[in-house]
C-alpha atoms as a PDB file:
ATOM      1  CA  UNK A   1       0.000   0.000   0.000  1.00  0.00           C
ATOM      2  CA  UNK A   2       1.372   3.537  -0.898  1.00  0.00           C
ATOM      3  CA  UNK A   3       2.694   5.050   2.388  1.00  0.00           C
ATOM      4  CA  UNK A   4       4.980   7.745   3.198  1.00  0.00           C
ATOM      5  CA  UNK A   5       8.448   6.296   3.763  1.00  0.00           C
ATOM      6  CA  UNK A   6       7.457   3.124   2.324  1.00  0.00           C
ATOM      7  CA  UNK A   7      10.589   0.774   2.247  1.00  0.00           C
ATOM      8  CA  UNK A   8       8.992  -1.359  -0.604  1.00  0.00           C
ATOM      9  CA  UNK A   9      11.384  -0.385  -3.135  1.00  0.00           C
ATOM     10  CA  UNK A  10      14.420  -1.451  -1.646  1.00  0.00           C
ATOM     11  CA  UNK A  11      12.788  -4.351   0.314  1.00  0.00           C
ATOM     12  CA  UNK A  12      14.857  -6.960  -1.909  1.00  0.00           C
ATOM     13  CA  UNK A  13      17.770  -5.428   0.086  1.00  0.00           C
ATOM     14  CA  UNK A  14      16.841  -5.480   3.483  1.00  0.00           C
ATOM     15  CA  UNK A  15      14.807  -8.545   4.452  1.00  0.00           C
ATOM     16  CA  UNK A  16      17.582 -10.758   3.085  1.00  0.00           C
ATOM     17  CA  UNK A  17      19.918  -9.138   5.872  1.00  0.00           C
ATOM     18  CA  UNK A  18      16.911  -8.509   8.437  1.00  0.00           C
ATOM     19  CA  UNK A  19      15.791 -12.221   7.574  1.00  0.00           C
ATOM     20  CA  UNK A  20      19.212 -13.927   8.058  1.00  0.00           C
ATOM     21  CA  UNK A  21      19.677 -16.950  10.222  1.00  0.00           C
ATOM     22  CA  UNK A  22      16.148 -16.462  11.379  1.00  0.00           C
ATOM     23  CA  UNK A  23      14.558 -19.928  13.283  1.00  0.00           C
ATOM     24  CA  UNK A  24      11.648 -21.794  12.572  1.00  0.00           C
ATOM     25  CA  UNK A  25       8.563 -20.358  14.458  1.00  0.00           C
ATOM     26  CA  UNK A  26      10.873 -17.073  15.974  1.00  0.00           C
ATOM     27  CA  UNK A  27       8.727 -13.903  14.649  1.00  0.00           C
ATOM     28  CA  UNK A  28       9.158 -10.859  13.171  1.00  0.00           C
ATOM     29  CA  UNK A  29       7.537  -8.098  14.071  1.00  0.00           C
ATOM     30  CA  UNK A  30       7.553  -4.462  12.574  1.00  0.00           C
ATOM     31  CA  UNK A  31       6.818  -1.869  15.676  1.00  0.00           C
ATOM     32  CA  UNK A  32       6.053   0.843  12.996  1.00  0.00           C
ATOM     33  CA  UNK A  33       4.633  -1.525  10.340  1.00  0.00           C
ATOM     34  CA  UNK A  34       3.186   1.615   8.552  1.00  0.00           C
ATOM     35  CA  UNK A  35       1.974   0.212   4.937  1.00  0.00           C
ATOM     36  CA  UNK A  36       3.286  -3.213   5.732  1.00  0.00           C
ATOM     37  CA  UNK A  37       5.543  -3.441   2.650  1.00  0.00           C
ATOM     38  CA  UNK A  38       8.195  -5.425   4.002  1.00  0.00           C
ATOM     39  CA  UNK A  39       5.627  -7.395   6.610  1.00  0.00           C
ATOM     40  CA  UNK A  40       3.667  -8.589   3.285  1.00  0.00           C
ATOM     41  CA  UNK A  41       6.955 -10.436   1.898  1.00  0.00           C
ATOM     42  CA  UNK A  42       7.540 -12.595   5.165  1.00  0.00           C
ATOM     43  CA  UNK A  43       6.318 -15.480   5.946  1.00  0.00           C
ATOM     44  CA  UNK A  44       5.664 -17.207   9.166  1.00  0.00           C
ATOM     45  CA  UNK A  45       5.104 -15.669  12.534  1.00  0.00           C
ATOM     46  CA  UNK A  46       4.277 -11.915  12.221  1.00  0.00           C
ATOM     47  CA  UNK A  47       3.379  -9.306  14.541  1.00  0.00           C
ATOM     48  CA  UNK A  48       2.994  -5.331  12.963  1.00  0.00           C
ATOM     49  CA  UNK A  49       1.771  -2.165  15.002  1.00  0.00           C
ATOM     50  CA  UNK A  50       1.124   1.031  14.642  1.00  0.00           C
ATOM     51  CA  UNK A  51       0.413   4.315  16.662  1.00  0.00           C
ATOM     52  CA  UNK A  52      -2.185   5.650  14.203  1.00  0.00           C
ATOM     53  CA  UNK A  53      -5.567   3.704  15.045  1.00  0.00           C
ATOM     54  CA  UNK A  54      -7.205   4.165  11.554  1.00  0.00           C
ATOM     55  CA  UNK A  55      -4.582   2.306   9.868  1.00  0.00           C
ATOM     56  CA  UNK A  56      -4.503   0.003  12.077  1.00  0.00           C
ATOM     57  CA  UNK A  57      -8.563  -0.795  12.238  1.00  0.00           C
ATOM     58  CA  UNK A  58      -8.010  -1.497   8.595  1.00  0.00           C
ATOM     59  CA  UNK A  59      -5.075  -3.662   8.800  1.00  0.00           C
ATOM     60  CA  UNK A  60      -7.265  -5.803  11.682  1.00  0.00           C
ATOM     61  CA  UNK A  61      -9.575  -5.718   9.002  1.00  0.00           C
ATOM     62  CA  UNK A  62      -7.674  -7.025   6.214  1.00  0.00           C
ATOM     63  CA  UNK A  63      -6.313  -9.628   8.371  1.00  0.00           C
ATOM     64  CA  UNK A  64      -9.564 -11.460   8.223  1.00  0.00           C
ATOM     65  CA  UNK A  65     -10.048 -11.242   4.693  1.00  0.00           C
ATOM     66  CA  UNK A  66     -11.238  -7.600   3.841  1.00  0.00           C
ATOM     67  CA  UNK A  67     -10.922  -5.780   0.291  1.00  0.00           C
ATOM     68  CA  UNK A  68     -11.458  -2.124  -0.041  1.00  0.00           C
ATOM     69  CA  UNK A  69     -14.189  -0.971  -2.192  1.00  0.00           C
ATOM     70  CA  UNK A  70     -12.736  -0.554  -6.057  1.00  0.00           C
ATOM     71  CA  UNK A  71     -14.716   2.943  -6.505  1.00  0.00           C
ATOM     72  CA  UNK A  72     -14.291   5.826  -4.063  1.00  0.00           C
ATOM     73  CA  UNK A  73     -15.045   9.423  -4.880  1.00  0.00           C
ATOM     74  CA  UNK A  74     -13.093  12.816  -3.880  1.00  0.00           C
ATOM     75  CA  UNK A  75     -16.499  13.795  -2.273  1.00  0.00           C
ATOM     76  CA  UNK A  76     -16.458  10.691  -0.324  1.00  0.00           C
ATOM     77  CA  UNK A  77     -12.291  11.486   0.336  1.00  0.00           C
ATOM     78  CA  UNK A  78     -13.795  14.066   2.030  1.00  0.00           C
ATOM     79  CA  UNK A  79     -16.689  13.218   3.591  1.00  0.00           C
ATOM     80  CA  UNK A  80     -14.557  10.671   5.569  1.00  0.00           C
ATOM     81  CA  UNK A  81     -11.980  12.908   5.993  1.00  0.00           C
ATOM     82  CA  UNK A  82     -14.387  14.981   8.631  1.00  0.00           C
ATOM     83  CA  UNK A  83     -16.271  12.068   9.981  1.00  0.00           C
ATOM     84  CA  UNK A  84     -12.929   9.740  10.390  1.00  0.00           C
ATOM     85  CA  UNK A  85     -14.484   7.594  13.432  1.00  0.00           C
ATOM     86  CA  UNK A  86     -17.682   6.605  11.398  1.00  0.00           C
ATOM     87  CA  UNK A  87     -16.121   3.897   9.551  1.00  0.00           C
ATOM     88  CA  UNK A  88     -12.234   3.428  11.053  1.00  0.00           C
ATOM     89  CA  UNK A  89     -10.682   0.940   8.642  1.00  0.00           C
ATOM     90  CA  UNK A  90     -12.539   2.740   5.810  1.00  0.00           C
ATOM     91  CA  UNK A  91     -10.485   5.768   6.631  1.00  0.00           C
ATOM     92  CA  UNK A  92      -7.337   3.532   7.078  1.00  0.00           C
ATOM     93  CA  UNK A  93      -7.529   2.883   3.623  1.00  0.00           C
ATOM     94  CA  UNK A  94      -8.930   6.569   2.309  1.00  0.00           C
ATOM     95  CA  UNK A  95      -6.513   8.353   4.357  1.00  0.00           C
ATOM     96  CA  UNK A  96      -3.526   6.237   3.167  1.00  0.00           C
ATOM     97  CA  UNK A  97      -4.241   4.853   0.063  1.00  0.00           C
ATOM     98  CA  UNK A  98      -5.703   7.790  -1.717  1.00  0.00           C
ATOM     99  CA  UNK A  99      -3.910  10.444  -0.495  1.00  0.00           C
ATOM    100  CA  UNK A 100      -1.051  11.875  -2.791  1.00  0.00           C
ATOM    101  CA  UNK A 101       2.317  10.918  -1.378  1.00  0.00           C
ATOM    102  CA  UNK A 102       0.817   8.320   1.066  1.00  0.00           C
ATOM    103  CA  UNK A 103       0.512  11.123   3.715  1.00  0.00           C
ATOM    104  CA  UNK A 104      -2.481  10.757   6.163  1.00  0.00           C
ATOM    105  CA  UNK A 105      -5.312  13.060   4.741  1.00  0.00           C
ATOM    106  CA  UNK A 106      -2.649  14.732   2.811  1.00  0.00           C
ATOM    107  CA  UNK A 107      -4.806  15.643  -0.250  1.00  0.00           C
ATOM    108  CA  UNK A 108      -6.663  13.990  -2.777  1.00  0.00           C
ATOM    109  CA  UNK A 109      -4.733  11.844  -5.210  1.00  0.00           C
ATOM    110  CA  UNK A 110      -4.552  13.833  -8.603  1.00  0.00           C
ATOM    111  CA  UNK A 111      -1.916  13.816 -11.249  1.00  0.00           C
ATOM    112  CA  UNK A 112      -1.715  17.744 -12.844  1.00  0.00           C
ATOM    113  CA  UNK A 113      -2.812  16.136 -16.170  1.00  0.00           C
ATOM    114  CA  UNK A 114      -5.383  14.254 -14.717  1.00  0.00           C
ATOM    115  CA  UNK A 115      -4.901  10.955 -16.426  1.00  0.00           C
ATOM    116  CA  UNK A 116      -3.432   8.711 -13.889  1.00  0.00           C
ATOM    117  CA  UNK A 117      -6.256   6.515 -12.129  1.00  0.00           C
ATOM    118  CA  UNK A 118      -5.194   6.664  -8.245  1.00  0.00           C
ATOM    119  CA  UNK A 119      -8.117   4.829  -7.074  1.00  0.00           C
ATOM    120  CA  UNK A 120      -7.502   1.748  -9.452  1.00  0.00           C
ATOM    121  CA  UNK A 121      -4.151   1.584  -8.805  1.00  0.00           C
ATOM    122  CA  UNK A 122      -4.876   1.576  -5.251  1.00  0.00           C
ATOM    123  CA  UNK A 123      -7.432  -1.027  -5.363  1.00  0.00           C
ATOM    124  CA  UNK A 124      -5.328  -3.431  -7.518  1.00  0.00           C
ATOM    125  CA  UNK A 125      -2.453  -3.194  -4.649  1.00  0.00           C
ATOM    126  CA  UNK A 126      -4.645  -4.135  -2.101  1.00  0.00           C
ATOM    127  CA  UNK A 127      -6.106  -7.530  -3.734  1.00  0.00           C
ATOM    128  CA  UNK A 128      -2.614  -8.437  -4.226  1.00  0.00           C
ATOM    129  CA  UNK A 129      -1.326  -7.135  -0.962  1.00  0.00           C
ATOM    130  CA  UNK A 130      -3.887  -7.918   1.455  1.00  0.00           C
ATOM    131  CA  UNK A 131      -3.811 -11.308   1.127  1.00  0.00           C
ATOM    132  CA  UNK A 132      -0.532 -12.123   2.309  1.00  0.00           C
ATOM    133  CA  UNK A 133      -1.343 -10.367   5.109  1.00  0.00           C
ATOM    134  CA  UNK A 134      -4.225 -12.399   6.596  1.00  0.00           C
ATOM    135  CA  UNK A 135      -2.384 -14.112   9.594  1.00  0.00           C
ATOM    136  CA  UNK A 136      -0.754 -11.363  10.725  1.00  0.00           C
ATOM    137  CA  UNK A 137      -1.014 -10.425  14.236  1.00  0.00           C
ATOM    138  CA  UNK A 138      -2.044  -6.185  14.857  1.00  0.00           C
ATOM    139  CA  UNK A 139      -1.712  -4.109  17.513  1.00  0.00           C
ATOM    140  CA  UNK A 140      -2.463  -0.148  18.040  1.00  0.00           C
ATOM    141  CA  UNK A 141       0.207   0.820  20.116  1.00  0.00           C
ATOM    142  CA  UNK A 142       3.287   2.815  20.653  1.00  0.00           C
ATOM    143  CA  UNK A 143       6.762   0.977  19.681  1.00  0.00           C
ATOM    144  CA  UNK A 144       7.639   0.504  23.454  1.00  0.00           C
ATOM    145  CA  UNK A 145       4.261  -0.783  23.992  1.00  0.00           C
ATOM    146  CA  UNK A 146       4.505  -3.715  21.846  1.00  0.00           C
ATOM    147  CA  UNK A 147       4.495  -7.067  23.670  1.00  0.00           C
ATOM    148  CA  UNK A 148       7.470  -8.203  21.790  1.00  0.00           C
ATOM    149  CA  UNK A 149       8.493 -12.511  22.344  1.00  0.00           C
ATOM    150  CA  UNK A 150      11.872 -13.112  23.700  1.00  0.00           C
ATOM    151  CA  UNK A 151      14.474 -14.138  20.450  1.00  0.00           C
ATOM    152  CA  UNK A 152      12.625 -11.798  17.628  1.00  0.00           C
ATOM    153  CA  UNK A 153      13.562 -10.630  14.757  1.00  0.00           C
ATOM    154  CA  UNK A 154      12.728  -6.532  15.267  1.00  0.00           C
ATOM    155  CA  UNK A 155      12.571  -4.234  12.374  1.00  0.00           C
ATOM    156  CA  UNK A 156      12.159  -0.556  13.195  1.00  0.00           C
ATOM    157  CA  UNK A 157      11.191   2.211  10.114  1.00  0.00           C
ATOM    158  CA  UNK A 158      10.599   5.038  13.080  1.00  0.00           C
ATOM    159  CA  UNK A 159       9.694   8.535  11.567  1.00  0.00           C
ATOM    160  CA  UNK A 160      13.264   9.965  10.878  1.00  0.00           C
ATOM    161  CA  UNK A 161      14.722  12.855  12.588  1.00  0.00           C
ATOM    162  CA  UNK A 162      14.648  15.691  10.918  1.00  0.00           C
ATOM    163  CA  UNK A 163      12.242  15.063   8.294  1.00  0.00           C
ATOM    164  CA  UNK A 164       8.213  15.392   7.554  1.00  0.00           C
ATOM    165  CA  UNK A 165       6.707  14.383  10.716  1.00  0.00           C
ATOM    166  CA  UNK A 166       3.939  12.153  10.417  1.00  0.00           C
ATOM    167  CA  UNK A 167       2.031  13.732  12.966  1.00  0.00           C
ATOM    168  CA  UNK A 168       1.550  16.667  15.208  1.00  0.00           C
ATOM    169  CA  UNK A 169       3.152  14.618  18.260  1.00  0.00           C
ATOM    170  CA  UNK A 170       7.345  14.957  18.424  1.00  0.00           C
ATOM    171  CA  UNK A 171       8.974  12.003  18.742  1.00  0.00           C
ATOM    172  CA  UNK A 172      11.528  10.877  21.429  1.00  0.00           C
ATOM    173  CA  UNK A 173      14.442   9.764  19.775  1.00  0.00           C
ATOM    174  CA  UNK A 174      16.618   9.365  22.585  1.00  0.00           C
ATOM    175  CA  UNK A 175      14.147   7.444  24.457  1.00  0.00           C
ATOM    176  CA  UNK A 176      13.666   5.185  21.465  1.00  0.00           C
ATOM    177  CA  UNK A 177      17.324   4.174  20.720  1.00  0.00           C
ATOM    178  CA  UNK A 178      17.478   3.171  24.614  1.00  0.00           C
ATOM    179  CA  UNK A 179      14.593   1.079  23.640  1.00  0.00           C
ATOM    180  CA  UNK A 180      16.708  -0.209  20.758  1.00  0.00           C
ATOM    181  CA  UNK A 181      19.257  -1.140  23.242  1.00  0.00           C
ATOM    182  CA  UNK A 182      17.434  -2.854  26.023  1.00  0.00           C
ATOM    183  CA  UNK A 183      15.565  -4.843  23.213  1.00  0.00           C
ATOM    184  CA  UNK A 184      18.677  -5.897  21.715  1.00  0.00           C
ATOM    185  CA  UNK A 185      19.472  -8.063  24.699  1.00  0.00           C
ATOM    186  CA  UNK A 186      17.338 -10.914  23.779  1.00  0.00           C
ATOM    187  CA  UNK A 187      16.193 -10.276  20.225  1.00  0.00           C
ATOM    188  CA  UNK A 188      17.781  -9.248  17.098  1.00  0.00           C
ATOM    189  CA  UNK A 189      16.879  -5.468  16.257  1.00  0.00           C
ATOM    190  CA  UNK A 190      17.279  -3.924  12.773  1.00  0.00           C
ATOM    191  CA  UNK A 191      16.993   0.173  12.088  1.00  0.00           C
ATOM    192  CA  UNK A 192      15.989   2.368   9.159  1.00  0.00           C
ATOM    193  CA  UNK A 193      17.374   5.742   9.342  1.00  0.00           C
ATOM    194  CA  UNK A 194      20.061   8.224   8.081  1.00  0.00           C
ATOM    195  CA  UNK A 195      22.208   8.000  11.074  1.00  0.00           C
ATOM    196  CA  UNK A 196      22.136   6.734  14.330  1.00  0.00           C
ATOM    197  CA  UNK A 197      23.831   7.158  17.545  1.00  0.00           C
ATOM    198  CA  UNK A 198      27.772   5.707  17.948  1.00  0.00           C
ATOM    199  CA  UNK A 199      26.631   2.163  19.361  1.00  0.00           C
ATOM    200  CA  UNK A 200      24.808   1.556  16.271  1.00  0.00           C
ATOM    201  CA  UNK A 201      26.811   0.091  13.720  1.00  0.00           C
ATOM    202  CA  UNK A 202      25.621   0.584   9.885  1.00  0.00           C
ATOM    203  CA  UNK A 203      25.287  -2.461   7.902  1.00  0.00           C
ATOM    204  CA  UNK A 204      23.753  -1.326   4.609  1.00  0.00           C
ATOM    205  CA  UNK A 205      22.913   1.649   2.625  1.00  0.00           C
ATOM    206  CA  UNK A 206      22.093   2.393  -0.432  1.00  0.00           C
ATOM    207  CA  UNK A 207      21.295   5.753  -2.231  1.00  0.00           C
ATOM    208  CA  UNK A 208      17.575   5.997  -3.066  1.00  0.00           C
ATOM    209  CA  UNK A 209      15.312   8.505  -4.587  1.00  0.00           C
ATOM    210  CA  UNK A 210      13.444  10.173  -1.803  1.00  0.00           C
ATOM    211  CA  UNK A 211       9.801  11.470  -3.210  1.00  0.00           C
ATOM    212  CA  UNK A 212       8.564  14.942  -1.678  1.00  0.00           C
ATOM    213  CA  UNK A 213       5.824  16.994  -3.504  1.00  0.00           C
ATOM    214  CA  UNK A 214       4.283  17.890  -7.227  1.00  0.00           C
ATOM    215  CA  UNK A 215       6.569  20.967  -6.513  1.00  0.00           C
ATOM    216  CA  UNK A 216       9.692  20.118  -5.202  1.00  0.00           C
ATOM    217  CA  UNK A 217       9.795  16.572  -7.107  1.00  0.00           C
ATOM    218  CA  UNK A 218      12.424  14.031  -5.579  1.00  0.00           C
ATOM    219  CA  UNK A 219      16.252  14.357  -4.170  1.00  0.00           C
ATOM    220  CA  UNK A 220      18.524  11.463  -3.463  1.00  0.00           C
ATOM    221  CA  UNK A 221      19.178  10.438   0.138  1.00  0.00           C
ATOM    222  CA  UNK A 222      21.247   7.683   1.905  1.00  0.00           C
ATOM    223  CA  UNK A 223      19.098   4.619   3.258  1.00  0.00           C
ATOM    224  CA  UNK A 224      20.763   3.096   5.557  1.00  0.00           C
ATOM    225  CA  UNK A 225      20.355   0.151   7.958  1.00  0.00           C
ATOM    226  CA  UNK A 226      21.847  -0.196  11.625  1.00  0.00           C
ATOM    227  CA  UNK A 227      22.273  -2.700  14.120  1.00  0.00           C
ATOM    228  CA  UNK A 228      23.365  -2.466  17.670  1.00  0.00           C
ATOM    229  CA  UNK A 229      26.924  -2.958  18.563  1.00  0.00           C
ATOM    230  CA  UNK A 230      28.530  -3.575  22.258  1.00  0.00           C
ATOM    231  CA  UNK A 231      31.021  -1.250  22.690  1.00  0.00           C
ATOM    232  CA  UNK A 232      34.014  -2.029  24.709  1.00  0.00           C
END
């Protein structure tokens, strides 16, 4: 599903690492599982959450066999846009899906000519994403919130410092790479970023078109991947 910061496009690069040497039965769970592109190529035992509840109501939805509807209307973009609590999962998949850039709410999906068809193209990612996605486990929380299982394979895609915020709320960063750390104890923890603090070792990166508005077009950043390190 189109979502902003998606890390489908470079997904062939980072579950093979994230994935390595990982046990029969041990899950994998994505605290910030956002559009679930990486969660949708895994199989096995899953566990994805999220802070925002709407996407999340939709993604408990999808896990027992929901499809969106294929035709959906700018008036009805914003008819749910003001009354976002009437249907939740419905404006999981609205707000998301059908918003340009994959931004919550962040404005109708239009091309300037006008000849791109957001709403099919939406619709045909979701009956070939949702799918895979049907024994996942969901959970609207916080990161450090997230019953996690001992031994885990953690990815983290936080919001990145320094860029669009996904919300009004800021975000503790400090508080989350202690998380990182304690977590690392007894379960593998991969992290998306541009840079991390010293103990954090990087462990891929790639440069990768970053997307940003009809205005300002794209610019090329540095994905990169990090993994906790000991220091001595």
């Amino acid at each position: 599903m189109k979502y902003m910061g998606s890390k489908n496009r470079i997904s062939k690069y980072l579950l093979p690492i994230i994935l390595n040497n990982r046990k029969e039965n041990q899950y994998y769970i994505e605290p910030f599982v956002g559009g679930c592109n990486l969660i949708d190529k895994v199989n096995g035992n899953r566990i994805g959450s999220d802070s925002n509840k709407y996407l999340i109501a939709m993604w408990n939805k999808v896990s027992k066999g929901w499809i969106p509807p294929k035709y959906i209307t700018e008036k009805q973009y914003n008819f749910i846009k003001k009354h976002k609590d009437l249907f939740p999962h419905l404006t999981g998949y609205i707000g998301f899906a059908l918003s340009y850039g994959g931004k919550f709410f962040g404005g109708w999906c239009r091309d300037s000519l006008g000849i791109r068809n957001y709403v099919d193209e939406a619709y045909r990612n979701a009956i070939n994403q949702f799918p895979k996605l049907q024994k996942v486990k969901f959970y609207n929380c916080n990161y450090n919130e997230l019953p996690i299982p001992e031994n885990s394979m953690i990815y983290c895609d936080p919001p990145y410092q320094n860029t669009t915020k996904y919300n009004k709320y800021d975000f503790d960063y400090d508080k989350f790479w202690d998380w990182c750390r304690e977590k690392s104890i007894t379960n593998n923890v991969f992290v998306s970023e541009y840079n991390a603090p010293v103990d954090f070792e990087c462990i891929w990166e790639k440069e990768v078109n970053s997307s940003l508005t009809k205005n300002t077009g794209s610019k090329k950043n540095i994905e990169k991947l990090f993994k906790f390190r000991y220091l001595k």
